[in-house]
Each structure stands twice: as C-alpha cells, then as structure tokens.
C-alpha atoms as a PDB file:
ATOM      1  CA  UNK A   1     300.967 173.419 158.969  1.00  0.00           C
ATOM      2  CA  UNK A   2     301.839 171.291 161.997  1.00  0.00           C
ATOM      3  CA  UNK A   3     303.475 167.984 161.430  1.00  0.00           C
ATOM      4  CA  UNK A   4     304.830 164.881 163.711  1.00  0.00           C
ATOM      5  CA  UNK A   5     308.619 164.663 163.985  1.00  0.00           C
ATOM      6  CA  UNK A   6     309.434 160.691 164.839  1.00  0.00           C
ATOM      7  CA  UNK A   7     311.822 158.764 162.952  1.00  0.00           C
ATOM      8  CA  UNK A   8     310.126 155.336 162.142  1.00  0.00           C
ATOM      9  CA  UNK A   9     311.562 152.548 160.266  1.00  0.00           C
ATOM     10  CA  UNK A  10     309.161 151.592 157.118  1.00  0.00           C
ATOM     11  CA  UNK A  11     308.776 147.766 157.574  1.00  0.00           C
ATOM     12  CA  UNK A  12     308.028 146.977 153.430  1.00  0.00           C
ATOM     13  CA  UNK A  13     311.471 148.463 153.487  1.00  0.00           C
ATOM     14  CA  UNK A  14     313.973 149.067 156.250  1.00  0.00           C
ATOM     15  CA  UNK A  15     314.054 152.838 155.143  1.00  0.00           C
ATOM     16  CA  UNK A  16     313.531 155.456 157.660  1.00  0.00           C
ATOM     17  CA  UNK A  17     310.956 158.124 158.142  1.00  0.00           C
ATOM     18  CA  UNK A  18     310.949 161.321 160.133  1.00  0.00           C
ATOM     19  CA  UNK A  19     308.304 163.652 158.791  1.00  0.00           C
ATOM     20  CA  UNK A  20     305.073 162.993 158.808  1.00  0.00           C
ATOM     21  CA  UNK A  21     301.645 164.929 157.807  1.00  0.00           C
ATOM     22  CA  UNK A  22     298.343 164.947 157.339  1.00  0.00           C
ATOM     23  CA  UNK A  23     296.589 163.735 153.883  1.00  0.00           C
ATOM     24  CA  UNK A  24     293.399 163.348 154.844  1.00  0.00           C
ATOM     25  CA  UNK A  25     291.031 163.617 157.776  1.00  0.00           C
ATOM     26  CA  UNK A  26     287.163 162.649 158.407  1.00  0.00           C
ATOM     27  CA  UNK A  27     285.337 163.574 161.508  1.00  0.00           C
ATOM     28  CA  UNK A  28     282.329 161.460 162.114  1.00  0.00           C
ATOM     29  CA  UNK A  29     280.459 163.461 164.995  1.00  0.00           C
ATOM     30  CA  UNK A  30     277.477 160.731 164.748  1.00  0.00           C
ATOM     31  CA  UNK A  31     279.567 158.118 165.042  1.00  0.00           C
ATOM     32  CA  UNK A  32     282.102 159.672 168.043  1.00  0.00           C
ATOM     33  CA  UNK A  33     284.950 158.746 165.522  1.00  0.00           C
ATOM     34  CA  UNK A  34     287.834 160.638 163.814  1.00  0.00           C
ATOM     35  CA  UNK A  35     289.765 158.682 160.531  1.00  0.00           C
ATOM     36  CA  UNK A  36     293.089 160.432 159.696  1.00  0.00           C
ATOM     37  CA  UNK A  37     295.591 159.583 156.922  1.00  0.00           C
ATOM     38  CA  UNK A  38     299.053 160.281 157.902  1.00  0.00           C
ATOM     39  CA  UNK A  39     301.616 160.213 154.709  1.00  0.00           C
ATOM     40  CA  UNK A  40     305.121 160.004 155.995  1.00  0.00           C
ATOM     41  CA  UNK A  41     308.822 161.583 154.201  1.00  0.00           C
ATOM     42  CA  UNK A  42     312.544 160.553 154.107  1.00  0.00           C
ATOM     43  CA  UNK A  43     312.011 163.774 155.396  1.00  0.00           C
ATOM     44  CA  UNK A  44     310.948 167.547 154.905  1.00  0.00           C
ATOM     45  CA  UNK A  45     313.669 168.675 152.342  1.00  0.00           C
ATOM     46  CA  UNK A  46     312.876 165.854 150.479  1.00  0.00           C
ATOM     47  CA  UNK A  47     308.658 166.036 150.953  1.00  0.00           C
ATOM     48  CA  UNK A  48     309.953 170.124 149.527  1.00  0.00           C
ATOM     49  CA  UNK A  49     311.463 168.329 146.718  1.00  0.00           C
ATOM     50  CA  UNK A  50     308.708 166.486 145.428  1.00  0.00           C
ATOM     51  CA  UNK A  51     309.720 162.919 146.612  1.00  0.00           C
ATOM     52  CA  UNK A  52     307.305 160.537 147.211  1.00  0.00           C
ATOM     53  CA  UNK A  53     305.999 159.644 150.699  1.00  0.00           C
ATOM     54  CA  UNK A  54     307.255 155.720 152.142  1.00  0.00           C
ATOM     55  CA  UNK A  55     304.143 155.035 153.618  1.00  0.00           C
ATOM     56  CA  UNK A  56     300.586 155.967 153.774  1.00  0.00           C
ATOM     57  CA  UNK A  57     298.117 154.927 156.714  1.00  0.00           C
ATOM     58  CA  UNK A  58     294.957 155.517 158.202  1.00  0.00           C
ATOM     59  CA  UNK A  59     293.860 155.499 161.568  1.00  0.00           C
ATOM     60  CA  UNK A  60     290.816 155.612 163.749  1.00  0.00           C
ATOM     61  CA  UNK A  61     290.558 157.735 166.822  1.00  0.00           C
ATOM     62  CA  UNK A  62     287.910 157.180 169.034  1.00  0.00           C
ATOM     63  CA  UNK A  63     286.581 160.410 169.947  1.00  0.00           C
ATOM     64  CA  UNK A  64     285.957 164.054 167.769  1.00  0.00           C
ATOM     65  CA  UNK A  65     287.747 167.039 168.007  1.00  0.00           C
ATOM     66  CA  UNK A  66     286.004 170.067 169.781  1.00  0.00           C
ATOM     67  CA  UNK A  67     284.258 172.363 167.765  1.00  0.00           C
ATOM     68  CA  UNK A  68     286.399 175.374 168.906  1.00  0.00           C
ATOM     69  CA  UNK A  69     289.980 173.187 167.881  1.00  0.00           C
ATOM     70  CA  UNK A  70     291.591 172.942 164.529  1.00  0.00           C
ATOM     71  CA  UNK A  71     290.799 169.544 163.833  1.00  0.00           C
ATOM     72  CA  UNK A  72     294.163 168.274 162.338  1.00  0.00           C
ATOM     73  CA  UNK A  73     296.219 169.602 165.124  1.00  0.00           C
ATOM     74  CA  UNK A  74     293.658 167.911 167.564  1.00  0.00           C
ATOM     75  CA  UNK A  75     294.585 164.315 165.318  1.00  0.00           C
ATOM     76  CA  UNK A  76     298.337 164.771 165.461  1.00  0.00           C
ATOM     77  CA  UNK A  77     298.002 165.713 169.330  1.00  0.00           C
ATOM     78  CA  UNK A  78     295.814 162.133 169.516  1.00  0.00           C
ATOM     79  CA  UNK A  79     298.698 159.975 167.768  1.00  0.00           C
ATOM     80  CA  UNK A  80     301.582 161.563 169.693  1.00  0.00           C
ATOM     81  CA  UNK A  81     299.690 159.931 173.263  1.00  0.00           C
ATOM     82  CA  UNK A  82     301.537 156.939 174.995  1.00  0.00           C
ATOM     83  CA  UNK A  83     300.586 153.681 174.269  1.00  0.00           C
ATOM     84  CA  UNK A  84     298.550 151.811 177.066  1.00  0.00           C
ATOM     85  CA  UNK A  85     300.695 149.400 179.436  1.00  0.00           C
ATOM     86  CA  UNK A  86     298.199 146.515 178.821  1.00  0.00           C
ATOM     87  CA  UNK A  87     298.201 147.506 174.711  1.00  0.00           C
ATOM     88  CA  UNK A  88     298.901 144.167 172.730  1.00  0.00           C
ATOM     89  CA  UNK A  89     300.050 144.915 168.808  1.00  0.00           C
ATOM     90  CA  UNK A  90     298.569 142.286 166.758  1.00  0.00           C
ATOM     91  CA  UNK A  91     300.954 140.525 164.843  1.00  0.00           C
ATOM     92  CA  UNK A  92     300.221 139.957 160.865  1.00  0.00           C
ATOM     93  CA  UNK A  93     301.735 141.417 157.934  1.00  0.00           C
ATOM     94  CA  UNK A  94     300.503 144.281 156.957  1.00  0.00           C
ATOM     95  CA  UNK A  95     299.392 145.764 160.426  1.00  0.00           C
ATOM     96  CA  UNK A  96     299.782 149.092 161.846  1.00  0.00           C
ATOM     97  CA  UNK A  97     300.442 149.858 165.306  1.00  0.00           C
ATOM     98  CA  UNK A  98     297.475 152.576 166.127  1.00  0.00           C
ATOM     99  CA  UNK A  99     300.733 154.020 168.875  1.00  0.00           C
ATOM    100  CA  UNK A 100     303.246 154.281 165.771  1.00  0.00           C
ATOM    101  CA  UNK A 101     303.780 157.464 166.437  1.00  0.00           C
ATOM    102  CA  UNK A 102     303.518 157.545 170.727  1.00  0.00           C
ATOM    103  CA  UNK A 103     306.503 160.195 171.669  1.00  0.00           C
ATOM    104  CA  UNK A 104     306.552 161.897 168.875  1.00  0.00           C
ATOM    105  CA  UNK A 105     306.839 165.479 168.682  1.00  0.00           C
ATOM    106  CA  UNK A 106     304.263 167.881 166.882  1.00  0.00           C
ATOM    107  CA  UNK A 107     305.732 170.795 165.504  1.00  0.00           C
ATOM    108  CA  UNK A 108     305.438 173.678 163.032  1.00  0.00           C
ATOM    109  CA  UNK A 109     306.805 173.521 159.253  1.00  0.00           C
ATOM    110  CA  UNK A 110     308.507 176.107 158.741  1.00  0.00           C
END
C-alpha cells in the first residue's frame, strides 16, 4: 500500500507527523468528485505498533479517478500537487489546508 511521506506539524498539538495513509475513499462519478480520508502517524514503526493516528481529515478532490487507475494511488497523487500561486488558506480554527500535503512524496510501505 502506497502512502505520503511529509512531515507536518499537528496544530491541536505541536507534534509532528510523517506518515500518512488512506482510511477511507468515496468516488462520486455523478457528481465529478472524489472524498478521501487521510489518517496520519508519528510515523510507520509506530502506525506497526498499534499507536494511534494524530490527525484524521477529509478532503474533496474535484475530479474522479480513471477507470483503468487504482483509485487510492490516483488520491495520494492529487494531494501531493503544488498549491496554486493565487491559493488563499482561510484562516479559522479548525481548518485544513486542501495543499497540506503539496511536496510530499508518495511511496511504497514496505
């Protein structure tokens, strides 16, 4: 299973984050939209270990994978892009940057 290698400071909590997967994913071909749930680790080892994730959040993707993709790797490949020059985070507790995750790597678990 493929996963996105960032490290990303959990703002509840200063702690940082590294390894991140997928939980859950929706693909609404009607609606031209894809909903995935990313649950993010201390790291790996400790995912392997049973720990808890830091954070769980879900985002929307406009657009659906291709029928002839795997449509998780398609998601992670979609939250890896750059964030737009003229992209404006909003600024309330509790948000969640759609780009968290811009420049991240995807990679294979081993």
């Amino acid at each position: 299973m493929k996963y996105i290698d960032k490290k990303i400071e959990e703002p509840r909590t200063g702690a940082s984050a590294s390894y991140h997967v997928v939980s859950g994913l929706q693909t609404e071909y009607t609606s031209g939209n894809t909903f995935v749930t990313i649950s993010s680790y201390v790291s790996k080892d400790k995912k392997d270990e049973g720990k808890e994730s830091l954070s769980i959040n879900t985002f929307t993707i406009p657009g659906v994978p291709g029928w002839d993709v795997i449509p998780y790797e398609w998601a992670l490949s979609e939250l890896v892009k750059a964030q737009p020059d003229d992209f404006v985070p909003e600024a309330y507790m509790g948000y969640v940057n759609p780009y968290m995750f811009a420049g991240g790597k995807v990679k294979d678990a081993d």
